[in-house]
C-alpha atoms as a PDB file:
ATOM      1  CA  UNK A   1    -133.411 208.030 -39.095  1.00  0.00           C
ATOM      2  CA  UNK A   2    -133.590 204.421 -38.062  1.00  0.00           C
ATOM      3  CA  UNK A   3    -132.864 203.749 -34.890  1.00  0.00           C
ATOM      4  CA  UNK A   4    -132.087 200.125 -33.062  1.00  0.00           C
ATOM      5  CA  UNK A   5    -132.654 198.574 -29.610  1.00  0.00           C
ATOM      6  CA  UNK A   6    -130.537 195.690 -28.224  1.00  0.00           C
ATOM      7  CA  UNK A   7    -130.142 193.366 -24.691  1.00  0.00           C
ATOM      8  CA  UNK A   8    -126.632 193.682 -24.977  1.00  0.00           C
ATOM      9  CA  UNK A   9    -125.581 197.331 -24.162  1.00  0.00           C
ATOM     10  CA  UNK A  10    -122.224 197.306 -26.128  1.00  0.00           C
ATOM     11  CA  UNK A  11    -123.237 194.979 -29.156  1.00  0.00           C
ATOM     12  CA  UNK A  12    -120.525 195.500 -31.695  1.00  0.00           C
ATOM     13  CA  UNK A  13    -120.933 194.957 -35.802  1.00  0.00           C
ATOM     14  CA  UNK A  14    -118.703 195.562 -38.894  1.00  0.00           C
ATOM     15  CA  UNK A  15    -120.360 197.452 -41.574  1.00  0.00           C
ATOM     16  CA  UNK A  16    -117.784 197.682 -45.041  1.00  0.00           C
ATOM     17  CA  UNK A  17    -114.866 196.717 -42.323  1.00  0.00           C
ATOM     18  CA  UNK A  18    -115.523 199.582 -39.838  1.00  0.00           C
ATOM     19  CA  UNK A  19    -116.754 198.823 -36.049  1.00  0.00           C
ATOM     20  CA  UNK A  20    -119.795 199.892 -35.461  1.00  0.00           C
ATOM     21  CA  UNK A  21    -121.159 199.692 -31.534  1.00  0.00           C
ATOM     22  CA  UNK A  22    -124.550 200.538 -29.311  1.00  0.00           C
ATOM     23  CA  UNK A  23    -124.448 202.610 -26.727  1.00  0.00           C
ATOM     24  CA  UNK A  24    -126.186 201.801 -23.478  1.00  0.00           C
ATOM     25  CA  UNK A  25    -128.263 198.705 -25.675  1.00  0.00           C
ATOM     26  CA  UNK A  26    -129.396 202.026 -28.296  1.00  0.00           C
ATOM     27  CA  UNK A  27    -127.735 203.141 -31.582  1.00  0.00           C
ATOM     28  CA  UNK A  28    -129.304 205.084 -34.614  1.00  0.00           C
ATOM     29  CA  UNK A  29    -128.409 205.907 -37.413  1.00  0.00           C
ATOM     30  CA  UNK A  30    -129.292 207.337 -41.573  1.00  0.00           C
ATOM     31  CA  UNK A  31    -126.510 205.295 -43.484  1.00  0.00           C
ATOM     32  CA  UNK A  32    -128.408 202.802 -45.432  1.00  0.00           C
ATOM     33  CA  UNK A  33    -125.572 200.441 -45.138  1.00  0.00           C
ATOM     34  CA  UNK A  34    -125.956 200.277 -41.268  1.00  0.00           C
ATOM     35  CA  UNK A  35    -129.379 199.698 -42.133  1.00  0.00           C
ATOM     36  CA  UNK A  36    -128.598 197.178 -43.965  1.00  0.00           C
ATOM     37  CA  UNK A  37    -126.437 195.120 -41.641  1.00  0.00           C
ATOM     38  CA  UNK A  38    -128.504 195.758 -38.028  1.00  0.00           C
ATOM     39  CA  UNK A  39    -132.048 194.339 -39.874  1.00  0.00           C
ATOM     40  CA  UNK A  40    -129.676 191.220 -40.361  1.00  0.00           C
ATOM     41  CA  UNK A  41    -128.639 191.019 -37.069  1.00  0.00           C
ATOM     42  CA  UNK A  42    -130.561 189.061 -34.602  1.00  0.00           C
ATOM     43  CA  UNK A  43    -129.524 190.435 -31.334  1.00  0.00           C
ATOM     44  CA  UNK A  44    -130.785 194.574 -32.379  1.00  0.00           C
ATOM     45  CA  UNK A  45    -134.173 195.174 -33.288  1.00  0.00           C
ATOM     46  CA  UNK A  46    -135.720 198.327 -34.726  1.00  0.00           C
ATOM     47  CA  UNK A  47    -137.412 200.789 -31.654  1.00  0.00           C
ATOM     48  CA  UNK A  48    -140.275 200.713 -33.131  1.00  0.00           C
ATOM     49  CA  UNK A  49    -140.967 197.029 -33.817  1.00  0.00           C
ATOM     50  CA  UNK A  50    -139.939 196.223 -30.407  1.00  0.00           C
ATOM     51  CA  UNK A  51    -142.399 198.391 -28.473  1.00  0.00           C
ATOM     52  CA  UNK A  52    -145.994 196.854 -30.436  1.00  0.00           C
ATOM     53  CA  UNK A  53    -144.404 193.445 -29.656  1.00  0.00           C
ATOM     54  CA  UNK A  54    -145.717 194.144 -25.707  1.00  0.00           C
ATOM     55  CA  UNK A  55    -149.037 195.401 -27.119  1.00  0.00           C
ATOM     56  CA  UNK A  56    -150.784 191.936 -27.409  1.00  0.00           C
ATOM     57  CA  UNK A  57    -150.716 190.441 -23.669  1.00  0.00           C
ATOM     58  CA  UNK A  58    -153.304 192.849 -22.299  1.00  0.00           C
ATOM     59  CA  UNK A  59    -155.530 191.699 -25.391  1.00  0.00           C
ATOM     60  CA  UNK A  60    -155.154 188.104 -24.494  1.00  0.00           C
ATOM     61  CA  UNK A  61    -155.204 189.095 -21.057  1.00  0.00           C
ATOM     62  CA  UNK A  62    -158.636 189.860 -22.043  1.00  0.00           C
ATOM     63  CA  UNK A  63    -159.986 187.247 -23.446  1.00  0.00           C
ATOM     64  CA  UNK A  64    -158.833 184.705 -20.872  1.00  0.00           C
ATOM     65  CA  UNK A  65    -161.314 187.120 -18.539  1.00  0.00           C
ATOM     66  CA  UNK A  66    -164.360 186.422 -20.763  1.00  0.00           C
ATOM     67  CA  UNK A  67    -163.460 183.006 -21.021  1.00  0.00           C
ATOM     68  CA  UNK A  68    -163.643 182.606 -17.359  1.00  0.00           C
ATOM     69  CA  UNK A  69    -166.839 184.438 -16.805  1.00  0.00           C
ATOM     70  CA  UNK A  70    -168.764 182.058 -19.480  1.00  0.00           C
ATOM     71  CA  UNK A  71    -167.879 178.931 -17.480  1.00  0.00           C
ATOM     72  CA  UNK A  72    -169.148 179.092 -13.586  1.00  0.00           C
ATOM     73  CA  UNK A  73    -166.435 178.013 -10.784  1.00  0.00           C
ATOM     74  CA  UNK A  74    -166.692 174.301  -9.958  1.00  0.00           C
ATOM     75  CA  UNK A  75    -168.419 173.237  -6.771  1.00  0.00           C
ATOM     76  CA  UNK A  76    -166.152 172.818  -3.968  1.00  0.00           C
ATOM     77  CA  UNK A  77    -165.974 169.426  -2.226  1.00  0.00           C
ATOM     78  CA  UNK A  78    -167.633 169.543   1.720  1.00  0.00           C
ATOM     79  CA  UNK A  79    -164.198 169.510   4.061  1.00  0.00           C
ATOM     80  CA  UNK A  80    -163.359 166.173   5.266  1.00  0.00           C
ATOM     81  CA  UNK A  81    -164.364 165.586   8.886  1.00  0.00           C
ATOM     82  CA  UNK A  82    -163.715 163.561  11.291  1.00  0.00           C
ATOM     83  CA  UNK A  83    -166.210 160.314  11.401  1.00  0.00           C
ATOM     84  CA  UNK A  84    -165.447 159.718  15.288  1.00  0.00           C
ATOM     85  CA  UNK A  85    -168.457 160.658  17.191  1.00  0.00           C
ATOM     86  CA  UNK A  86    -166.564 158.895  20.541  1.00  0.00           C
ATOM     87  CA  UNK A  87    -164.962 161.077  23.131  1.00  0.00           C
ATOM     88  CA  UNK A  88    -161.458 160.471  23.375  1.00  0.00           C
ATOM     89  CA  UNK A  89    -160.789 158.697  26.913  1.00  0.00           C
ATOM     90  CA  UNK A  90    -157.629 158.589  28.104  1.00  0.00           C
ATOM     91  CA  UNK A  91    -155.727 155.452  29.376  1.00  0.00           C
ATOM     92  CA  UNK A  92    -155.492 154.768  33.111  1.00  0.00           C
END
């Protein structure tokens, strides 16, 4: 049994003339001619293609952590003071 994911909950296709639609963005099916026409389409994946696709970001999550703890954090600039050593006197 194959069965198909898709954004669109109610995506519609025609398979030898007959309607085919998902159900809630889900449809499965055995007929090999369905099979046939949802790998074509571009809007319905298979289930199990779509879930490994989500697999890789923790993975490159990871390396972007090792890349940050070869290099050390740049030196931070001293905070800009004030150069006015004066006391402020107020006008008369």
């Amino acid at each position: 049994m194959a069965e198909y994911k898709s954004k669109y909950s109610r995506l519609s296709f025609y398979v030898n003339g007959e309607r085919k639609q998902f159900s809630q963005g889900r449809y499965s099916t055995e007929d090999k001619a369905e099979i046939a026409v949802l790998d074509a389409l571009t809007d319905a994946q298979k289930a199990e293609q779509a879930e490994p696709k989500a697999a890789p970001a923790p993975k490159a999550q990871a390396q972007t952590e090792e890349k940050a703890a070869e290099k050390p954090a740049p030196k931070r600039k001293p905070a800009a003071t004030s150069k006015s050593t004066k006391p402020k006197t107020s006008a008369k």
